[in-house]
N, C-alpha and C. Protein backbone atom coordinates (compact mmCIF):
# COMPACT_ATOMS: atom_id res chain seq x y z
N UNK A 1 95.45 218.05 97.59
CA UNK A 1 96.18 217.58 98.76
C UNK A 1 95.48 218.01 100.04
N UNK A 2 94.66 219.34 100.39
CA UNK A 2 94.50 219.97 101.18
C UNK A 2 92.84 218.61 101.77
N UNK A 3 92.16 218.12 100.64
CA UNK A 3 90.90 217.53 100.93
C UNK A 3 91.54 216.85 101.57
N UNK A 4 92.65 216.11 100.96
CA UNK A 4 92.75 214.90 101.54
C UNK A 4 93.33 214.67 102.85
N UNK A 5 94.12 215.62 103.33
CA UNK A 5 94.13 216.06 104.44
C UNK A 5 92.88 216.12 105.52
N UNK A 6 92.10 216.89 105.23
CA UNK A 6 90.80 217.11 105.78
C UNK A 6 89.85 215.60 106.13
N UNK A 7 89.81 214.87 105.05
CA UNK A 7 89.43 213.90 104.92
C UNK A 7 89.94 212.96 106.29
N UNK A 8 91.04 212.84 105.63
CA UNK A 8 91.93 212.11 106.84
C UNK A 8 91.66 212.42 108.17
N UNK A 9 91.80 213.46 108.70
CA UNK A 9 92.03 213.97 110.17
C UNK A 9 90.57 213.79 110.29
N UNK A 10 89.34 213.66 109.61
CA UNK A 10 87.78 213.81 109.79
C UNK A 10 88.00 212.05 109.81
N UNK A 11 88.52 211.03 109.53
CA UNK A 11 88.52 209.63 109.59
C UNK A 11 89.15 209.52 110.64
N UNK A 12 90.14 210.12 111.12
CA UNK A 12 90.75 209.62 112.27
C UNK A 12 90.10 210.16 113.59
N UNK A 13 89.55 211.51 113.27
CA UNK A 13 88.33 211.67 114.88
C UNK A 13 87.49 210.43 114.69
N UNK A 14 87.19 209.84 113.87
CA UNK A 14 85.71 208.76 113.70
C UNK A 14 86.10 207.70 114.47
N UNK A 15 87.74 207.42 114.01
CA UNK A 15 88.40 206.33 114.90
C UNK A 15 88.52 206.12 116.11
N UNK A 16 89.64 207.68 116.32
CA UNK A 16 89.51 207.65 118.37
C UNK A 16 88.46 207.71 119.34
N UNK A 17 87.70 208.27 118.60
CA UNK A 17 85.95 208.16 118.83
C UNK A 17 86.22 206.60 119.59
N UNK A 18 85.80 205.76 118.86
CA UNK A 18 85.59 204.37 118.72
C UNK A 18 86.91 203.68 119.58
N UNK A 19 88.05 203.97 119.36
CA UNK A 19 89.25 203.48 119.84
C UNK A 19 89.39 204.24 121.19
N UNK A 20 88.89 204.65 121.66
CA UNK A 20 89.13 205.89 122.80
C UNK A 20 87.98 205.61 123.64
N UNK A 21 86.51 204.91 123.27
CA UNK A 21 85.09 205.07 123.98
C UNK A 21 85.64 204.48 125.25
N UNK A 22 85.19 204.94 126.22
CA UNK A 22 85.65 204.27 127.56
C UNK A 22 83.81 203.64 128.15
N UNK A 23 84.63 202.28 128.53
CA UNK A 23 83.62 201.24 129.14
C UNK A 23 82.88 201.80 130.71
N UNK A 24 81.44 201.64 129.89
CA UNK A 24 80.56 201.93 131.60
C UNK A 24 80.45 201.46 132.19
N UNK A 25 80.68 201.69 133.62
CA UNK A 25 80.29 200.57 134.49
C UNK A 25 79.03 200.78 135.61
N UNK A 26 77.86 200.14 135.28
CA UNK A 26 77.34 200.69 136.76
C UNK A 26 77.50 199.98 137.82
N UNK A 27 77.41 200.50 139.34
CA UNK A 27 77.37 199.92 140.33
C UNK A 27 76.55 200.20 141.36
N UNK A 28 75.70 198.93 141.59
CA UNK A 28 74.52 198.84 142.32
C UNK A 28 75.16 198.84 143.48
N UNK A 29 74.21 199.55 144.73
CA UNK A 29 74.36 199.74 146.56
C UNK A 29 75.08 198.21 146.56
N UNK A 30 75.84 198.06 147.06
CA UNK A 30 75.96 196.88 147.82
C UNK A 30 75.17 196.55 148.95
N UNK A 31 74.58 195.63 149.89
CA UNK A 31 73.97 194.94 150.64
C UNK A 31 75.04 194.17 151.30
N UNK A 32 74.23 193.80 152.38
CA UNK A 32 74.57 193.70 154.01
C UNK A 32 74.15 192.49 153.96
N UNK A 33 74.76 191.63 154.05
CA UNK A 33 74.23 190.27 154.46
C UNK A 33 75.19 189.81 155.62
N UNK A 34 74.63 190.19 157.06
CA UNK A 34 74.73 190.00 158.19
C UNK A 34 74.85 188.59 159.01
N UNK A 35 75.51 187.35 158.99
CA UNK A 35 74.90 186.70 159.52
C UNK A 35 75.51 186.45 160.92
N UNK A 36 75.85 187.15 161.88
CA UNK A 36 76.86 187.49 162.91
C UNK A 36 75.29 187.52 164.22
N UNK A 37 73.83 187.55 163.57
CA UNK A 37 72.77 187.30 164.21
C UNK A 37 72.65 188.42 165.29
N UNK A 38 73.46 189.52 165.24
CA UNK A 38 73.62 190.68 165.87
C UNK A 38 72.87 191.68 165.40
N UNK A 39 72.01 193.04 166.02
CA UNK A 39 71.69 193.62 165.63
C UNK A 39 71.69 194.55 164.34
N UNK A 40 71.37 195.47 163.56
CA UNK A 40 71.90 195.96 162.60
C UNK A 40 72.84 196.91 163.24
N UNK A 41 74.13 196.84 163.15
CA UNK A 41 75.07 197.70 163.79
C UNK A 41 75.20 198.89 162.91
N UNK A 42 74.90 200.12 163.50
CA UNK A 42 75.42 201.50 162.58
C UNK A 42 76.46 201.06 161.46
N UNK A 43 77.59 200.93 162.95
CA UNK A 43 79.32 200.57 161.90
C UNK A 43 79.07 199.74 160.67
N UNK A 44 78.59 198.75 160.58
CA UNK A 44 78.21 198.11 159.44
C UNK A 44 77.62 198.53 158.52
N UNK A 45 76.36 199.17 158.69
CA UNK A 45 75.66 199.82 157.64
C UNK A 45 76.73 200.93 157.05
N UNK A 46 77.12 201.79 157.83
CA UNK A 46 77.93 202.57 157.13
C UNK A 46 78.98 202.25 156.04
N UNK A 47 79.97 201.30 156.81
CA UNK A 47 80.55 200.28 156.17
C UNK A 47 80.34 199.97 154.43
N UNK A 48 79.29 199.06 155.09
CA UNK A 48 78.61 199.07 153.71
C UNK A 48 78.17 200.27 152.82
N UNK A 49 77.74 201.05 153.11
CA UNK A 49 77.44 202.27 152.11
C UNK A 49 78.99 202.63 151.75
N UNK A 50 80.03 202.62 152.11
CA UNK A 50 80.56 203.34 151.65
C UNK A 50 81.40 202.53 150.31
N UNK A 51 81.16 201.66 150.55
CA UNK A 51 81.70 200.81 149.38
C UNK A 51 81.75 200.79 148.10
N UNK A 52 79.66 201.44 147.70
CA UNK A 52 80.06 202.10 146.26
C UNK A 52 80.64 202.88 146.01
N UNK A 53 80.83 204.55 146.89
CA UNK A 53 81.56 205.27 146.59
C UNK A 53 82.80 205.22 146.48
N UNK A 54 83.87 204.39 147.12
CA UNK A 54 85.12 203.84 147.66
C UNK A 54 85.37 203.02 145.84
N UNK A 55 84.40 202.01 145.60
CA UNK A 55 85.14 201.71 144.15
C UNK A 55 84.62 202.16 142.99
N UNK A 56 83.54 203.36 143.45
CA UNK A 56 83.56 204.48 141.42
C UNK A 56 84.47 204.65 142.01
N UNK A 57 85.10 205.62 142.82
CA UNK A 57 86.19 206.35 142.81
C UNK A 57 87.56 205.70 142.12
N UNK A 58 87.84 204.26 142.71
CA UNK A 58 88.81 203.51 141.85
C UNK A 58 88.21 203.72 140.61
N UNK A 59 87.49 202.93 140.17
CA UNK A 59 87.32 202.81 139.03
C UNK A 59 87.32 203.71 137.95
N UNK A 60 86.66 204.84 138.25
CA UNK A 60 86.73 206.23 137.79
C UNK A 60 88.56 206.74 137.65
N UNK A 61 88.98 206.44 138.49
CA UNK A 61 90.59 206.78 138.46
C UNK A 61 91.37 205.91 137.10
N UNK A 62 90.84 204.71 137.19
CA UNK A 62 91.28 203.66 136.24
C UNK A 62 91.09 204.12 135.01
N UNK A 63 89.53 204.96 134.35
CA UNK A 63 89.26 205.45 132.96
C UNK A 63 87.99 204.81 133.10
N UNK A 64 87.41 204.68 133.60
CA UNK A 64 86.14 204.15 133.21
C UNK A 64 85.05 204.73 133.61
N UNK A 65 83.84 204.93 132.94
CA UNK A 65 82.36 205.57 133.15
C UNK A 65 81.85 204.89 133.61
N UNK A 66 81.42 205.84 135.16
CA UNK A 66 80.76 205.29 135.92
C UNK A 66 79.26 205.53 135.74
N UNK A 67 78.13 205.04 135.90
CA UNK A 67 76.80 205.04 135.25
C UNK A 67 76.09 205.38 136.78
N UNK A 68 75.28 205.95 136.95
CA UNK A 68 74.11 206.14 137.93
C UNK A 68 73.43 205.76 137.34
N UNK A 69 72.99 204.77 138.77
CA UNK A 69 71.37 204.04 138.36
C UNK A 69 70.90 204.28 139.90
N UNK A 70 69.53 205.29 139.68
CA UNK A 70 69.08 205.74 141.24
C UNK A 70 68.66 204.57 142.02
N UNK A 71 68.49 205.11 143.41
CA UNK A 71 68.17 204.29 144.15
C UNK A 71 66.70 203.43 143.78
N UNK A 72 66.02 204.29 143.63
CA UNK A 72 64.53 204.23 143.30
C UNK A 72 64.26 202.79 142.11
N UNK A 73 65.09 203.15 140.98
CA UNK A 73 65.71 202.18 140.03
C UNK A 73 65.91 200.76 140.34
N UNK A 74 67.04 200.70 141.41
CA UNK A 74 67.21 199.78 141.70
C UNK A 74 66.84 199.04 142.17
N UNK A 75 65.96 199.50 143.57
CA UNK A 75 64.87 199.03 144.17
C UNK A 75 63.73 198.20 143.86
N UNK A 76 63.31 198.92 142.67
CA UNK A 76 61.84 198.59 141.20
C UNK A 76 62.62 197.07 140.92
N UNK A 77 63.81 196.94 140.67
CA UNK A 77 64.92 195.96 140.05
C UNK A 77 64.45 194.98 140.92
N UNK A 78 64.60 195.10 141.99
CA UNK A 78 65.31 194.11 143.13
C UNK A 78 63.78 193.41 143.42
N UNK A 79 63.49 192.42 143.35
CA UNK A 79 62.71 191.69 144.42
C UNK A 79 62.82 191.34 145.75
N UNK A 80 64.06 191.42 146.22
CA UNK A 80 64.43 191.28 147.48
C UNK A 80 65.81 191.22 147.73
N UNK A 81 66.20 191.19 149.20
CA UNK A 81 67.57 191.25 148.88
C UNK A 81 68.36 189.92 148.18
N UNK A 82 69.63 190.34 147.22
CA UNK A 82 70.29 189.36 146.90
C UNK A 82 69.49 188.65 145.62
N UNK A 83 68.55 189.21 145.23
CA UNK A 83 67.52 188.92 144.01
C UNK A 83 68.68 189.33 142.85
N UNK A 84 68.99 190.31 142.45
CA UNK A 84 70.16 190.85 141.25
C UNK A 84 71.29 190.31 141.77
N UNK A 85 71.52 189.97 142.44
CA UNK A 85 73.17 189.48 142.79
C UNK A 85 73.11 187.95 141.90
N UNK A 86 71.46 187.58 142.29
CA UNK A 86 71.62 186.14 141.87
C UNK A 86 70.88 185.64 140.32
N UNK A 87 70.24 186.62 140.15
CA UNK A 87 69.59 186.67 138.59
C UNK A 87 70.35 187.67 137.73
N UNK A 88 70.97 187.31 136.91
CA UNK A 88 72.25 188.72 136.22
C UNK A 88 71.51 189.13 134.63
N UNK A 89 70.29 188.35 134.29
CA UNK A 89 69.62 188.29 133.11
C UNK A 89 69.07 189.98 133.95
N UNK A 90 68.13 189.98 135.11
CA UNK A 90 67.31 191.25 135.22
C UNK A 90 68.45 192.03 136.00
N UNK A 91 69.53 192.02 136.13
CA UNK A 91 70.57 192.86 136.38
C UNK A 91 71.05 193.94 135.29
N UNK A 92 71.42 192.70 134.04
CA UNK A 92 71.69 193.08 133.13
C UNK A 92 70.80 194.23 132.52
N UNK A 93 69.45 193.85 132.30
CA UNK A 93 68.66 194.37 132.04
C UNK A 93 68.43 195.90 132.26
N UNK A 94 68.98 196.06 133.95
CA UNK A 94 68.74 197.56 134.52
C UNK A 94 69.90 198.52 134.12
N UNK A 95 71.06 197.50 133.89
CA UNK A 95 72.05 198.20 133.66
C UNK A 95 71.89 198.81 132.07
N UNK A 96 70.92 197.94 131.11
CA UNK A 96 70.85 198.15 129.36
C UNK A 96 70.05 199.29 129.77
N UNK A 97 68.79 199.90 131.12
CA UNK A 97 68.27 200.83 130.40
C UNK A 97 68.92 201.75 131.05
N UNK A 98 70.63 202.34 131.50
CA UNK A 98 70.80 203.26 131.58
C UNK A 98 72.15 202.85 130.59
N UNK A 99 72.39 202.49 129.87
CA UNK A 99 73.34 202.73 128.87
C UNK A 99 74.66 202.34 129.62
N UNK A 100 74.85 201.20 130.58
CA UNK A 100 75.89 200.81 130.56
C UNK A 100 76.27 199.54 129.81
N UNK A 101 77.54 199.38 129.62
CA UNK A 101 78.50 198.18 128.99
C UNK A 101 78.38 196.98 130.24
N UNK A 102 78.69 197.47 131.95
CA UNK A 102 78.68 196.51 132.63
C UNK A 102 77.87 196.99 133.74
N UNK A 103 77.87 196.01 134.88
CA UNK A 103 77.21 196.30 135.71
C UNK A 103 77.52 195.72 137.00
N UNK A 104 77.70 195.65 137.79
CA UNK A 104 78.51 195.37 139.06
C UNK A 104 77.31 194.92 140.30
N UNK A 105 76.85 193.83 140.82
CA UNK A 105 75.97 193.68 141.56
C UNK A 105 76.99 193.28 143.31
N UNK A 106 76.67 193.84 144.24
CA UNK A 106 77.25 193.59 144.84
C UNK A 106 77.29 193.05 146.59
N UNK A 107 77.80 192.53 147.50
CA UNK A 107 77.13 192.69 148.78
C UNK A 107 78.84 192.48 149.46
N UNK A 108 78.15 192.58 150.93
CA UNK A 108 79.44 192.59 151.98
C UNK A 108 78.52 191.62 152.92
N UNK A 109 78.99 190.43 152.76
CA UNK A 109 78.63 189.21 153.32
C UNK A 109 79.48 189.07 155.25
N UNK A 110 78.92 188.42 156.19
CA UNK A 110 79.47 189.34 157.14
C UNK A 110 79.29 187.83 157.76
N UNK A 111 80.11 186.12 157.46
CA UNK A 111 79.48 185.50 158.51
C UNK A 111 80.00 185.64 159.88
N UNK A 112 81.19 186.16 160.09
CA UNK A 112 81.87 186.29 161.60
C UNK A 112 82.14 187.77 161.96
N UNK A 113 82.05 188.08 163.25
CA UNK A 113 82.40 189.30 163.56
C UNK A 113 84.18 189.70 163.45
N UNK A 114 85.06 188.59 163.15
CA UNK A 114 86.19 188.66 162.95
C UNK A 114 86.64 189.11 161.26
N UNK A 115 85.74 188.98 160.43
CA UNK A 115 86.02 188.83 159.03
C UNK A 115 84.36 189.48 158.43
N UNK A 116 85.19 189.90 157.11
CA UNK A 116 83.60 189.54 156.02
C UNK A 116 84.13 189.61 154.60
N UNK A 117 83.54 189.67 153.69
CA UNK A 117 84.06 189.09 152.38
C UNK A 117 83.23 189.96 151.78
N UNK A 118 83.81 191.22 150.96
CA UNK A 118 83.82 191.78 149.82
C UNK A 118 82.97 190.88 148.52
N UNK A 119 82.04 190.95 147.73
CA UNK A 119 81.65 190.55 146.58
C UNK A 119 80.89 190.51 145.73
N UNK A 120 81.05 191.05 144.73
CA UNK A 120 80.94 191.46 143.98
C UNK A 120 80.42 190.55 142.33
N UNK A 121 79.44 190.36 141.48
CA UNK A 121 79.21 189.92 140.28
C UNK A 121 79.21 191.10 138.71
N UNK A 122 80.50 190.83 138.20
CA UNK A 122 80.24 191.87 136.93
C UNK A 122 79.38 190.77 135.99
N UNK A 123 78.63 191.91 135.76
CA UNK A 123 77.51 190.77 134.40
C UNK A 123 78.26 191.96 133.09
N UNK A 124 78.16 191.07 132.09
CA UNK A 124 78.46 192.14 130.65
C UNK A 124 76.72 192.24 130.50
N UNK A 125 76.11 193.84 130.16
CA UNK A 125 74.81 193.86 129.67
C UNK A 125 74.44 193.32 128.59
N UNK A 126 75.00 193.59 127.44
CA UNK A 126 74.62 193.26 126.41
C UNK A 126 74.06 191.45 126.03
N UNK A 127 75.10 190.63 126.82
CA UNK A 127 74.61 189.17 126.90
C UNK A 127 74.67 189.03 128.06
N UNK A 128 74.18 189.53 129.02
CA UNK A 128 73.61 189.29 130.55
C UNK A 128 74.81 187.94 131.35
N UNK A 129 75.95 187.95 130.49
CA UNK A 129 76.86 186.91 130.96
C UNK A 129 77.41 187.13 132.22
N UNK A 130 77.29 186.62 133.21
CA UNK A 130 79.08 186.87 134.46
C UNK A 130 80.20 186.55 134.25
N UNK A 131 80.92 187.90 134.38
CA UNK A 131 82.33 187.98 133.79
C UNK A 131 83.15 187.72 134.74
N UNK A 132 82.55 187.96 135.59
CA UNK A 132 83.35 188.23 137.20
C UNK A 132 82.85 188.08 138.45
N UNK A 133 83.41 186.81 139.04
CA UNK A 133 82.71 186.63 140.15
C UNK A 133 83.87 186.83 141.18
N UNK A 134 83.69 187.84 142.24
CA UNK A 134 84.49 188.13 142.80
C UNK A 134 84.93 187.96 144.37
N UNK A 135 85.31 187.91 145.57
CA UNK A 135 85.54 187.84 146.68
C UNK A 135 86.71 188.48 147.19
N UNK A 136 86.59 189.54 147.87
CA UNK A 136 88.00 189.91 148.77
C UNK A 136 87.66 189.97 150.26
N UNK A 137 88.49 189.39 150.78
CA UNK A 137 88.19 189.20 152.59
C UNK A 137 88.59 190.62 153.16
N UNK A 138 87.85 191.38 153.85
CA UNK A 138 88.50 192.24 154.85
C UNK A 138 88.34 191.87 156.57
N UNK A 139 89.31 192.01 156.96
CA UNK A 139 89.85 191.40 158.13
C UNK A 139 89.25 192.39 159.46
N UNK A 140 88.56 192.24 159.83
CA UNK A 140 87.89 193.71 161.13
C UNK A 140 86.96 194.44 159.94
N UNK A 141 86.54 195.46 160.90
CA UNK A 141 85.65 196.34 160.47
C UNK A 141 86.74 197.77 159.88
N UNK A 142 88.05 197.66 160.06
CA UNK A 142 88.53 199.13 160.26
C UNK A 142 88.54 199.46 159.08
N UNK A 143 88.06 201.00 158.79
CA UNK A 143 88.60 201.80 157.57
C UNK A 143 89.35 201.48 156.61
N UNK A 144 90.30 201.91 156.93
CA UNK A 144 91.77 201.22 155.97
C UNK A 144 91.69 199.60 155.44
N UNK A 145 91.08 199.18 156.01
CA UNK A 145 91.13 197.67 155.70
C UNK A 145 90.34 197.65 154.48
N UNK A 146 89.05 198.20 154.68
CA UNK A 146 87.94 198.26 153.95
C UNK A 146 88.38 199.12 152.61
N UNK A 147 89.02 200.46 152.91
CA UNK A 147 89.46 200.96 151.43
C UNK A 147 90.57 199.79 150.16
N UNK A 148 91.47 199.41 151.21
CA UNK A 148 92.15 198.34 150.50
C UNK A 148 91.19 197.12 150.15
N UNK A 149 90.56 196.48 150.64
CA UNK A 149 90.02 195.62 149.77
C UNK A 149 88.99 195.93 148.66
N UNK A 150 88.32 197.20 148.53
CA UNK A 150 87.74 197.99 147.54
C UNK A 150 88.81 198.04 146.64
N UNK A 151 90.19 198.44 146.78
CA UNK A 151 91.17 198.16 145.93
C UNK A 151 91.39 197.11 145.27
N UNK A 152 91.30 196.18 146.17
CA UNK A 152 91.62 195.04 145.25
C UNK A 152 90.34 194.56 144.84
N UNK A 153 89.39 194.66 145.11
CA UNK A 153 88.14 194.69 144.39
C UNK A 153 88.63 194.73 142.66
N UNK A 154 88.88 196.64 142.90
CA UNK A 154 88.91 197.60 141.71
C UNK A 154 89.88 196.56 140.97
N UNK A 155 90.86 196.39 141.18
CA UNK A 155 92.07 195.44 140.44
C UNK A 155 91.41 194.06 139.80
N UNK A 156 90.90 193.43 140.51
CA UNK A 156 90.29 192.06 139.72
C UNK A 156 89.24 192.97 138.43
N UNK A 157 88.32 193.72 139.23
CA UNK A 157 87.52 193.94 137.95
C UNK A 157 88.28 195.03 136.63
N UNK A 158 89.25 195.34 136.60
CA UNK A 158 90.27 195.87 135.69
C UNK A 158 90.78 195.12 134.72
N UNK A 159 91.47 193.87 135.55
CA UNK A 159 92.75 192.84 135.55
C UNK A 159 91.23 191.90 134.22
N UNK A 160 90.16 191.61 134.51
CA UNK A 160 88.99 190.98 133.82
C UNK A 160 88.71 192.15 132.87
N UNK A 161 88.75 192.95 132.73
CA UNK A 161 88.47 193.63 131.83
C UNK A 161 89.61 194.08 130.38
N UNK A 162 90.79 193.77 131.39
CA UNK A 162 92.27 193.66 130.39
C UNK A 162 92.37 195.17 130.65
N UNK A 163 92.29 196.18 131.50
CA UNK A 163 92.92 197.42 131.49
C UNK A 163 93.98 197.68 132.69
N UNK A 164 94.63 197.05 133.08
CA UNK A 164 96.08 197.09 133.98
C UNK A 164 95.93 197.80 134.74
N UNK A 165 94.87 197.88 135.73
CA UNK A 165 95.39 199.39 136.31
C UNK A 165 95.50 198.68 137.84
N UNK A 166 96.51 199.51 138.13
CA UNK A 166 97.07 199.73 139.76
C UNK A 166 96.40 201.26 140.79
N UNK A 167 96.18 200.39 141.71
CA UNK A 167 96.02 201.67 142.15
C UNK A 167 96.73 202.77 142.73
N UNK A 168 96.81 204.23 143.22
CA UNK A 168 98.00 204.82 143.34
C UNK A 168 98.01 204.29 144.72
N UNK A 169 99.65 204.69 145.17
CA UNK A 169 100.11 204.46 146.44
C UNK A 169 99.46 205.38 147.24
N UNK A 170 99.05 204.90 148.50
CA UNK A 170 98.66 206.09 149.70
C UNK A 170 99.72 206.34 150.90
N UNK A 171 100.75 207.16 150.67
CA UNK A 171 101.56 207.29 151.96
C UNK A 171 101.52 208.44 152.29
């Protein structure tokens, strides 16, 4: 009785193993695609940088592994800007040699100084497919605006992935 015990509980780590693996995601810098014909504005660049950090953090909250892929990496990747956003075969690719499941290519498209649009392409690595083609508008440049639509970013690419997640309330 006692093996079989043993047995068992040694089959069922093998399982949650497997039933439990949580999905990687990497996520490439997002890019600036400016067309407001205005200088490169600080606020913007910043803007933009902060965007990857703004959705690992969702995402990471949600259960999911987030993957670093260095800058340096990505760069080697990129032929130019908007090159991986628009080829998801050599996207895919960068994301297979650091061991992620997905990969997130992304930019903050900017045609009016009133608006810009969040967006985002999940490719699955393994068949270099797009799972997710994404767009969220943020309205101004302000902070808060920008964390919430990283939110709802985080939500579509969840909601496509089938893991429900909400994000917490901020009050």
């Amino acid at each position: 009785m006692y093996k079989f015990q043993v047995y068992s509980f040694i089959l069922l780590c093998f399982t949650s193993v497997h039933v439990f693996a949580e999905t990687k995601i990497a996520i490439l810098d997002f890019e600036l695609k400016d067309l407001t014909l205005a200088p490169r504005v600080p606020a913007e660049i910043e803007r933009t940088a902060s965007i990857k950090p703004l959705l690992e953090a969702e995402l990471k909250s949600a259960g999911y592994t987030i993957v670093d892929i260095d800058l340096k990496s990505q760069a080697y990747a990129n032929a130019g800007v908007g090159y991986l956003f628009d080829h998801h075969d050599l996207a895919a690719r960068l994301g297979k040699k650091f061991n992620a499941d997905y990969i997130l290519v992304g930019r903050l498209h900017k045609p009016s100084f009133l608006f810009a649009y969040l967006m985002g392409h999940l490719i699955k690595v393994s068949d270099a497919k797009l799972i997710g083609n994404y767009i969220s508008e943020a309205k101004g440049p302000n902070k808060k605006l920008t964390i919430k639509t990283v939110e709802s970013l985080a939500v579509k690419i969840d909601k496509a992935l089938d893991n429900s997640y909400t994000p917490p309330s901020k009050n």
